[in-house]
C-alpha atoms as a PDB file:
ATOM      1  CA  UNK A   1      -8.488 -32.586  51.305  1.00  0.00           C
ATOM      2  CA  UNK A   2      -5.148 -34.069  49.437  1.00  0.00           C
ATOM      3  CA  UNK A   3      -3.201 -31.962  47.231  1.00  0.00           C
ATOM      4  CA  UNK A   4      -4.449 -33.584  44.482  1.00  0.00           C
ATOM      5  CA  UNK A   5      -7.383 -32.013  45.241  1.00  0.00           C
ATOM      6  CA  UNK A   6      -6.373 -28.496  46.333  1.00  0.00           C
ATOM      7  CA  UNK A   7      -4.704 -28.246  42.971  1.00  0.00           C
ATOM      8  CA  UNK A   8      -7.997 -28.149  40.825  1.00  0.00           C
ATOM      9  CA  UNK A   9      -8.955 -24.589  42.962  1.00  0.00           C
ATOM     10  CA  UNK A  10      -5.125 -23.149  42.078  1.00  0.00           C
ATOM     11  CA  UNK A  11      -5.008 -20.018  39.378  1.00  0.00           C
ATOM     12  CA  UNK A  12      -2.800 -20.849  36.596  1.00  0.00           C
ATOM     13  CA  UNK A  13      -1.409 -19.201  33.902  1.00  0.00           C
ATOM     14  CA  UNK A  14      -3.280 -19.265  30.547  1.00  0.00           C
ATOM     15  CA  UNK A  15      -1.853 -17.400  27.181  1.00  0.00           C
ATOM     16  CA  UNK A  16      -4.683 -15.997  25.290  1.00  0.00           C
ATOM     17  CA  UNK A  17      -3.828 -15.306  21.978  1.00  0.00           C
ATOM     18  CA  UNK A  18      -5.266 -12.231  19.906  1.00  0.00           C
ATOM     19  CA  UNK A  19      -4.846 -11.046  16.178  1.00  0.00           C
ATOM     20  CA  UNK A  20      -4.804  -7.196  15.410  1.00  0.00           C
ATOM     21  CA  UNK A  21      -4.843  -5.931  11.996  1.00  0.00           C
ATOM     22  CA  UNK A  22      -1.568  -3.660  11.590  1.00  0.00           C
ATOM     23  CA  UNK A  23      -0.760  -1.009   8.721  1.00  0.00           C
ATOM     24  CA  UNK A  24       2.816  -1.329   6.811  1.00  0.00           C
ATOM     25  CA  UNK A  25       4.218   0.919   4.100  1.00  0.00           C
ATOM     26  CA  UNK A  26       5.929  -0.240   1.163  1.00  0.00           C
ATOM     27  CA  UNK A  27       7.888   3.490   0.113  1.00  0.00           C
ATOM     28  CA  UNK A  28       8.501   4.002  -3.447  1.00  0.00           C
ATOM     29  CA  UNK A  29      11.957   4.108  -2.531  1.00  0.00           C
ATOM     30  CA  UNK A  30      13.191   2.721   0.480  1.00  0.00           C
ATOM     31  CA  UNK A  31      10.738  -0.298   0.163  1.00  0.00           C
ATOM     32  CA  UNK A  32       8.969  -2.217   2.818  1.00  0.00           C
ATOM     33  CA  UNK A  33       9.212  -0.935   6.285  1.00  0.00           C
ATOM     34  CA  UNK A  34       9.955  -4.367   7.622  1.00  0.00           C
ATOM     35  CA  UNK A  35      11.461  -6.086   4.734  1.00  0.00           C
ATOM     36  CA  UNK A  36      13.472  -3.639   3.328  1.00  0.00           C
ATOM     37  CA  UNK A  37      12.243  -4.748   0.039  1.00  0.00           C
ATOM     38  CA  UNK A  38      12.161  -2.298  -2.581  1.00  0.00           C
ATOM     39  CA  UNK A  39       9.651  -2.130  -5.408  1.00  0.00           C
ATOM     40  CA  UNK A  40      10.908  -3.760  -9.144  1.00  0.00           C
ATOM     41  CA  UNK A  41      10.704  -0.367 -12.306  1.00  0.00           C
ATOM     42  CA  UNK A  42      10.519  -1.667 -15.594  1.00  0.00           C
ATOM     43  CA  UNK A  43      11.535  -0.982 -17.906  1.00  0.00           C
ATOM     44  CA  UNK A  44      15.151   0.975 -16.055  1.00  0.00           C
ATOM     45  CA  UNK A  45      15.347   3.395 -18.420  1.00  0.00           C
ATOM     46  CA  UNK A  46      12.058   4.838 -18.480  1.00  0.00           C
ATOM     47  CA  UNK A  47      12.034   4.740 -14.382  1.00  0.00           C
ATOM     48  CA  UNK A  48      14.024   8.502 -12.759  1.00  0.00           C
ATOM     49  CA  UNK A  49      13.798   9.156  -8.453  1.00  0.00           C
ATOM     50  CA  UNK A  50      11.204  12.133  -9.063  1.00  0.00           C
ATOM     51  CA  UNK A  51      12.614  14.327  -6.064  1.00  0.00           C
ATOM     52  CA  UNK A  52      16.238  13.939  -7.478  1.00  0.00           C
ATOM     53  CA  UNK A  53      15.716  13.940 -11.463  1.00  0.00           C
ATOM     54  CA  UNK A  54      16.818  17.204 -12.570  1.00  0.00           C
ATOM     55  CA  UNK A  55      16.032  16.210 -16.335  1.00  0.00           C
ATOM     56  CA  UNK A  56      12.267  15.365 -15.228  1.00  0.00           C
ATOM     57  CA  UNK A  57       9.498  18.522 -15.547  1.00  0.00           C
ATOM     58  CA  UNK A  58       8.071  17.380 -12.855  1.00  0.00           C
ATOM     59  CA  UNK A  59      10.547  17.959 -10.356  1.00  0.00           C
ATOM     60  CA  UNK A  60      10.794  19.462  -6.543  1.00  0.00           C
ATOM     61  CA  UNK A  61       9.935  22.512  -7.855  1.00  0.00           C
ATOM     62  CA  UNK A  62       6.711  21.832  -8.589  1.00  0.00           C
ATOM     63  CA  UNK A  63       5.548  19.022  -6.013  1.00  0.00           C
ATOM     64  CA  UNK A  64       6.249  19.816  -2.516  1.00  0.00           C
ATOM     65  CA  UNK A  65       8.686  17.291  -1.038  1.00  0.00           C
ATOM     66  CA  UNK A  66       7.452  17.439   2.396  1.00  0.00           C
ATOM     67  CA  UNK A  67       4.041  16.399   1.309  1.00  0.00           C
ATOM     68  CA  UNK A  68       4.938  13.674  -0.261  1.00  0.00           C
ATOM     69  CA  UNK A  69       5.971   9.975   1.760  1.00  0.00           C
ATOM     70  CA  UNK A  70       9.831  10.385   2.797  1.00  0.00           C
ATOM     71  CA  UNK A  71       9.990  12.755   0.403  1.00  0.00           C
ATOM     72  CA  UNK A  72      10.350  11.029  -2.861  1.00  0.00           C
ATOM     73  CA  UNK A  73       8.813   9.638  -5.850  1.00  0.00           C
ATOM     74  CA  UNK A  74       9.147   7.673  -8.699  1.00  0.00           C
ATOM     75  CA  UNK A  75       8.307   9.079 -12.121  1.00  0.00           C
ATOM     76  CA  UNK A  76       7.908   7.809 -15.521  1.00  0.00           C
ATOM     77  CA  UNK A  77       5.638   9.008 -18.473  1.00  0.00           C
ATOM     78  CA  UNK A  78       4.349   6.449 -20.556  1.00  0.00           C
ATOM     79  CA  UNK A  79       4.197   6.675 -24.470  1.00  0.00           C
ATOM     80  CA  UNK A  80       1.926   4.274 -26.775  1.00  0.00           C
ATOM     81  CA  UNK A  81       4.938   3.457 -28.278  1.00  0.00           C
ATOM     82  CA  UNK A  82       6.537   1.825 -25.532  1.00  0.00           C
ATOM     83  CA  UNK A  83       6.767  -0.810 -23.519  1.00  0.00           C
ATOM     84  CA  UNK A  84       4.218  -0.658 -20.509  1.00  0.00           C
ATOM     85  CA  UNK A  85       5.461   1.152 -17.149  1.00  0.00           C
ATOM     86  CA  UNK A  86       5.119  -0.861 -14.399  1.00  0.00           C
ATOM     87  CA  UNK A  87       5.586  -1.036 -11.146  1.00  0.00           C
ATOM     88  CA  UNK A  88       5.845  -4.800  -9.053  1.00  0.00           C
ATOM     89  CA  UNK A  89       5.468  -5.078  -5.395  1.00  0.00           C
ATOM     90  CA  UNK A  90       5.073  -8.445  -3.085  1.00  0.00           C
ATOM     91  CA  UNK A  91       3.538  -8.678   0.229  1.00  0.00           C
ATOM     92  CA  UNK A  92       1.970 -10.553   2.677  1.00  0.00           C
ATOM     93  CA  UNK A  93      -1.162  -9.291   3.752  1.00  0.00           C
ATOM     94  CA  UNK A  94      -5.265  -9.114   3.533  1.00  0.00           C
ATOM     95  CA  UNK A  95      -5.949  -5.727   1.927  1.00  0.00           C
ATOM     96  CA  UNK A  96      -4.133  -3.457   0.372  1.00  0.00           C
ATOM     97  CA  UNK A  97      -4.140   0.442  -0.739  1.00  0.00           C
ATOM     98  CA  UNK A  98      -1.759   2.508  -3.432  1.00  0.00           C
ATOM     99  CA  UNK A  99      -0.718   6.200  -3.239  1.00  0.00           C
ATOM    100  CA  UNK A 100       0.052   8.371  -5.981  1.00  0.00           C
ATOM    101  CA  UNK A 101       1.105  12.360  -6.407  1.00  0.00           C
ATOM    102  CA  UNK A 102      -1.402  13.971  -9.157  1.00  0.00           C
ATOM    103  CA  UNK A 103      -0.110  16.588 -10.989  1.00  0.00           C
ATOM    104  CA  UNK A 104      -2.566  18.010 -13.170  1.00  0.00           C
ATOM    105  CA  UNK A 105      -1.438  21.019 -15.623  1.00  0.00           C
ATOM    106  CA  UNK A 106       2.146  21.410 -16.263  1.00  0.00           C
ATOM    107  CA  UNK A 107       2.994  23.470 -19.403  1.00  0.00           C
ATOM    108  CA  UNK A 108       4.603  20.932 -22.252  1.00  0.00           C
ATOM    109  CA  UNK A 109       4.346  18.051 -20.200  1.00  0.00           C
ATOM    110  CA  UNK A 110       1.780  14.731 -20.518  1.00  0.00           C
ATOM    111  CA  UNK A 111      -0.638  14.945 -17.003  1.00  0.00           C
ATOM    112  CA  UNK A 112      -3.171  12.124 -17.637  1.00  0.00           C
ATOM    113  CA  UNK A 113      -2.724   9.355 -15.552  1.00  0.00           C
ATOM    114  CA  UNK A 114      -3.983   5.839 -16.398  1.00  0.00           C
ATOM    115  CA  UNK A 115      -3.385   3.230 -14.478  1.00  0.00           C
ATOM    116  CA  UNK A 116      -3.955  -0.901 -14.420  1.00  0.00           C
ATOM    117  CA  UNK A 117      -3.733  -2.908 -11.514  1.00  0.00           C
ATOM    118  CA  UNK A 118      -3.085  -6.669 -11.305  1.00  0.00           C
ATOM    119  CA  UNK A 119      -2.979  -8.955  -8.099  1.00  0.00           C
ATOM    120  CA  UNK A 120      -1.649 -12.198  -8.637  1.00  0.00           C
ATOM    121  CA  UNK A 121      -1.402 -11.929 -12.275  1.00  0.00           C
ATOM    122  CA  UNK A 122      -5.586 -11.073 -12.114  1.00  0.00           C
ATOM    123  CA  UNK A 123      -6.706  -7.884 -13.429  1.00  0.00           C
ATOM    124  CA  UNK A 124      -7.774  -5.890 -10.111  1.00  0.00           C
ATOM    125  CA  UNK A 125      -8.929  -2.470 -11.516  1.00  0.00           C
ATOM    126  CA  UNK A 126      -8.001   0.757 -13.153  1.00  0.00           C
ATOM    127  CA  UNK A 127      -7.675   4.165 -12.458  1.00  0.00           C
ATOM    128  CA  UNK A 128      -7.678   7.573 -14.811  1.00  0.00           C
ATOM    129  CA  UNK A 129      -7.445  11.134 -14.106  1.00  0.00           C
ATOM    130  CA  UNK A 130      -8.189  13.896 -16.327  1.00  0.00           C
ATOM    131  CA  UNK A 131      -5.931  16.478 -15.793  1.00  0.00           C
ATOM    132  CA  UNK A 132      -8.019  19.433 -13.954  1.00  0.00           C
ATOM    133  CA  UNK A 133      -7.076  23.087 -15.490  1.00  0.00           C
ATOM    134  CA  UNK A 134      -8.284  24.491 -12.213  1.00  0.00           C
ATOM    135  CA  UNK A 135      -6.320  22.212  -9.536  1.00  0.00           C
ATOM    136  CA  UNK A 136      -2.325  21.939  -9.454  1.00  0.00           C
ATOM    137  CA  UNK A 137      -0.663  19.252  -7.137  1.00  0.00           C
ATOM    138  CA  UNK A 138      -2.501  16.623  -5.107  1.00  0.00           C
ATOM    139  CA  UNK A 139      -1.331  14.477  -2.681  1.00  0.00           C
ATOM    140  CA  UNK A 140      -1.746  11.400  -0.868  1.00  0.00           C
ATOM    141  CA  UNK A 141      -4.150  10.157  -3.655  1.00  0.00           C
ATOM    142  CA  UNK A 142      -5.656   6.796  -3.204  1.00  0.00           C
ATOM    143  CA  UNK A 143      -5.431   5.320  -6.686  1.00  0.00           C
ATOM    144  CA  UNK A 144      -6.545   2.041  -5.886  1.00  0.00           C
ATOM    145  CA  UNK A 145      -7.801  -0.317  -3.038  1.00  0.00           C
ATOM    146  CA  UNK A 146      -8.561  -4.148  -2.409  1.00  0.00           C
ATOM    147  CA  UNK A 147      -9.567  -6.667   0.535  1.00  0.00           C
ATOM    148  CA  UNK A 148      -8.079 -10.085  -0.266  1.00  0.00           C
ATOM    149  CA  UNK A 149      -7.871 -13.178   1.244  1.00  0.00           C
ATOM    150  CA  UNK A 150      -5.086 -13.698   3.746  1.00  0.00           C
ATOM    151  CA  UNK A 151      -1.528 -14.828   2.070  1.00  0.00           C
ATOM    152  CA  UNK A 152       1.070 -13.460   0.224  1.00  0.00           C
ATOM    153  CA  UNK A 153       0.471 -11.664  -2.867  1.00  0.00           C
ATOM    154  CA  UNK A 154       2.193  -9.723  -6.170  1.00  0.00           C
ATOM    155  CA  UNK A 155       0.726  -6.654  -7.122  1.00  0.00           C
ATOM    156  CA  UNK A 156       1.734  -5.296 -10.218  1.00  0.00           C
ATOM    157  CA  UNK A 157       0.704  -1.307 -11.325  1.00  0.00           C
ATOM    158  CA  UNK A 158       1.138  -0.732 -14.819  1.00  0.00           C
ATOM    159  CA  UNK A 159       0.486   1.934 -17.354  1.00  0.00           C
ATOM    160  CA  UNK A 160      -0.617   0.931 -20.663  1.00  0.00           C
ATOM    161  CA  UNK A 161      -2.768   1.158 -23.558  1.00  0.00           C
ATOM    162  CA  UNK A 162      -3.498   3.772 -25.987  1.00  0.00           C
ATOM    163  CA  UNK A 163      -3.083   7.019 -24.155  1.00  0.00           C
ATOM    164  CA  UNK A 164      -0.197   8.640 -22.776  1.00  0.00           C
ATOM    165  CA  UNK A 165       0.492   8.665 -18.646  1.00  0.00           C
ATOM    166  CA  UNK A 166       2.189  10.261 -16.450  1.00  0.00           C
ATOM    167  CA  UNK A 167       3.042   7.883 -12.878  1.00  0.00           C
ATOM    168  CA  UNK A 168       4.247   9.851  -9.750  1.00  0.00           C
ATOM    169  CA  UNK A 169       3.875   6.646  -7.871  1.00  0.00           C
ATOM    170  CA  UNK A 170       4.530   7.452  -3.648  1.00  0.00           C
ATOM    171  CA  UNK A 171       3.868   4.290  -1.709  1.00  0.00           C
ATOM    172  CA  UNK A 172       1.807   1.746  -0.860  1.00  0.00           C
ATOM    173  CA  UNK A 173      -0.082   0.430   2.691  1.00  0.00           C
ATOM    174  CA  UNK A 174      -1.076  -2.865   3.100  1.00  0.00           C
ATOM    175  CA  UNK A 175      -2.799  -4.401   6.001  1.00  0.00           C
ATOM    176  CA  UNK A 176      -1.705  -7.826   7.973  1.00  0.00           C
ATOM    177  CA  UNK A 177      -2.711  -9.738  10.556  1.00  0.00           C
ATOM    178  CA  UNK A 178      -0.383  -9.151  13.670  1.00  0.00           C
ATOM    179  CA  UNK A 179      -0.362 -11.762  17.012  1.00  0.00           C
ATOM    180  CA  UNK A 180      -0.035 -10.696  20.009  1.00  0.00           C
ATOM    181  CA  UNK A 181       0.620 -12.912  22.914  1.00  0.00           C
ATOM    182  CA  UNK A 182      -0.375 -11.405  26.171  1.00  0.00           C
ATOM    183  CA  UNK A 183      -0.140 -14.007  29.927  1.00  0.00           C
ATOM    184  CA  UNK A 184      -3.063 -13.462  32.297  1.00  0.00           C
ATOM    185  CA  UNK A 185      -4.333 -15.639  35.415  1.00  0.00           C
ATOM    186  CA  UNK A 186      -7.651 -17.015  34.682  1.00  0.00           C
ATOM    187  CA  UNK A 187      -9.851 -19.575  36.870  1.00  0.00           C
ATOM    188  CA  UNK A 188     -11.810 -21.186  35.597  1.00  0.00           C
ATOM    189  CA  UNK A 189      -9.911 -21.851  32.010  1.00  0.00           C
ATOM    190  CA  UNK A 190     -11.563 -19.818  28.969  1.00  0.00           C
ATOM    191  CA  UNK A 191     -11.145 -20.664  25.551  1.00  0.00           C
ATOM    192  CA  UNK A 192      -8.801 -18.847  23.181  1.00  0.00           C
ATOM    193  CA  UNK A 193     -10.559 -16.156  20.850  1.00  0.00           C
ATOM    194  CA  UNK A 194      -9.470 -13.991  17.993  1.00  0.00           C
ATOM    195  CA  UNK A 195     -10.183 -10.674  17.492  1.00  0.00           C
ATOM    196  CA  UNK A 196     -10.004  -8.230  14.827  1.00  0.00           C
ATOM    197  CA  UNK A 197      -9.443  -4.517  14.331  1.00  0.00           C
ATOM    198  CA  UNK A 198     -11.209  -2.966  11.275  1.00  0.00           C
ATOM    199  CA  UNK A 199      -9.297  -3.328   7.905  1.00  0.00           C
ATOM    200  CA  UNK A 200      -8.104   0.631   6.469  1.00  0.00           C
ATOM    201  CA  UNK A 201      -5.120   2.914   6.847  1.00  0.00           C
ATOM    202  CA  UNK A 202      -5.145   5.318  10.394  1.00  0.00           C
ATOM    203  CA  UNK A 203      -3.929   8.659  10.630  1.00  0.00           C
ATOM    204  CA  UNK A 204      -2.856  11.009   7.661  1.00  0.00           C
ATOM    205  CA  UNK A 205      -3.320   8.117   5.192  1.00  0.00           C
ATOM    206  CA  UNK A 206      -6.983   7.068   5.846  1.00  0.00           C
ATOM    207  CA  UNK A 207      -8.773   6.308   3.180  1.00  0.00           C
ATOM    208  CA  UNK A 208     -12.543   8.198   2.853  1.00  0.00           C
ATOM    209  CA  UNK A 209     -14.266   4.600   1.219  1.00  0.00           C
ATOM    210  CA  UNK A 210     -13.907   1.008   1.958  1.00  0.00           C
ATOM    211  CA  UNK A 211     -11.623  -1.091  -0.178  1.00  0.00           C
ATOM    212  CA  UNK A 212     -13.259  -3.264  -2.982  1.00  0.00           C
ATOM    213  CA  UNK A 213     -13.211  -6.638  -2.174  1.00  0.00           C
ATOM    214  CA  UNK A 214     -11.123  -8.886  -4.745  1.00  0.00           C
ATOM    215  CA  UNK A 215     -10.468 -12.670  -4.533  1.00  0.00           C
ATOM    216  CA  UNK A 216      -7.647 -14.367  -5.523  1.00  0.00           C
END
């Protein structure tokens, strides 16, 4: 036999190449947790660092800053007659899930939460909470959820309309596909295939439902 020949029988080194589904946090303050980038307030002044703002009545003294994200919070209460508070995030990513703190009776102080949500400039959903005389802080509420299609994508939160709101916005997860390129020895050749994790937050942030689906 020639070496031509023997050669066809050598193992040789294939890369297979396999996509996992990997959770990132986008933190109300210190932004993305591989970007670095940071959420956009508007409007400024009606945005304060919850954990921090000593003029807000909703301060550490009521929520527990070790039960919330990094331990801080963004806070704004929205009035009818002002401009809408929102909240603007970009990402790249297929699904996508936002936290908030509930606070639900505070003496003096507006606790219903109502809350719009926009992907790509496309209405997404909405979320309200009437404040519960018999509960007091909650944490690590999912507000809202999606499953998009692949891409980068804006997501805008905003309180609005005609009722009063109070936003203790925490973070946000989103989910993205991850590659990772592993070497093996395989004879005879196989063909590459792609696998997939299930889409959904792991550990303390799991979420109990599946996300809505929403196409952009």
């Amino acid at each position: 036999m020639n070496g031509l020949s023997r050669s066809l029988f050598l193992p040789f080194r294939l890369l297979a190449v396999s996509a996992i589904l990997v959770n990132r946090t986008i933190d109300d303050h210190f932004g993305d947790s591989i970007t670095g980038a940071v959420p956009t307030y508007l409007p400024d002044s009606l945005w304060a660092q919850g954990n921090i703002c000593s003029s807000c009545n909703i301060n550490s003294k009521i929520v527990d800053v070790d039960r919330v994200h990094n331990g801080t919070w963004h806070d704004s209460t929205y009035h009818p007659t002002h401009s809408p508070s929102t909240i603007t995030a970009s990402f790249t990513g297929q699904a996508v899930y936002v936290f908030n703190v509930i606070v639900n009776t505070v003496e003096s102080t507006t606790t219903y939460t109502n809350l719009t949500f926009y992907v790509d400039d496309a209405f997404a959903g909405d979320y309200a909470h009437i404040p519960d005389p018999s509960s007091s802080v909650m944490y690590d509420v999912p507000v809202f959820s999606a499953t998009l299609h692949p891409g980068q994508h804006t997501l805008m939160i905003s309180a609005e309309g005609s009722n009063g709101s109070l936003v203790l916005f925490d973070y946000i997860i989103y989910t993205v596909d991850d590659e990772v390129i592993s070497q093996g020895t395989e004879t005879p050749p196989l063909p590459r295939e792609s696998t997939r994790a299930s889409v959904g937050p792991s550990g303390p942030h799991s979420l109990s439902s599946s996300p809505t689906m929403f196409s952009t």
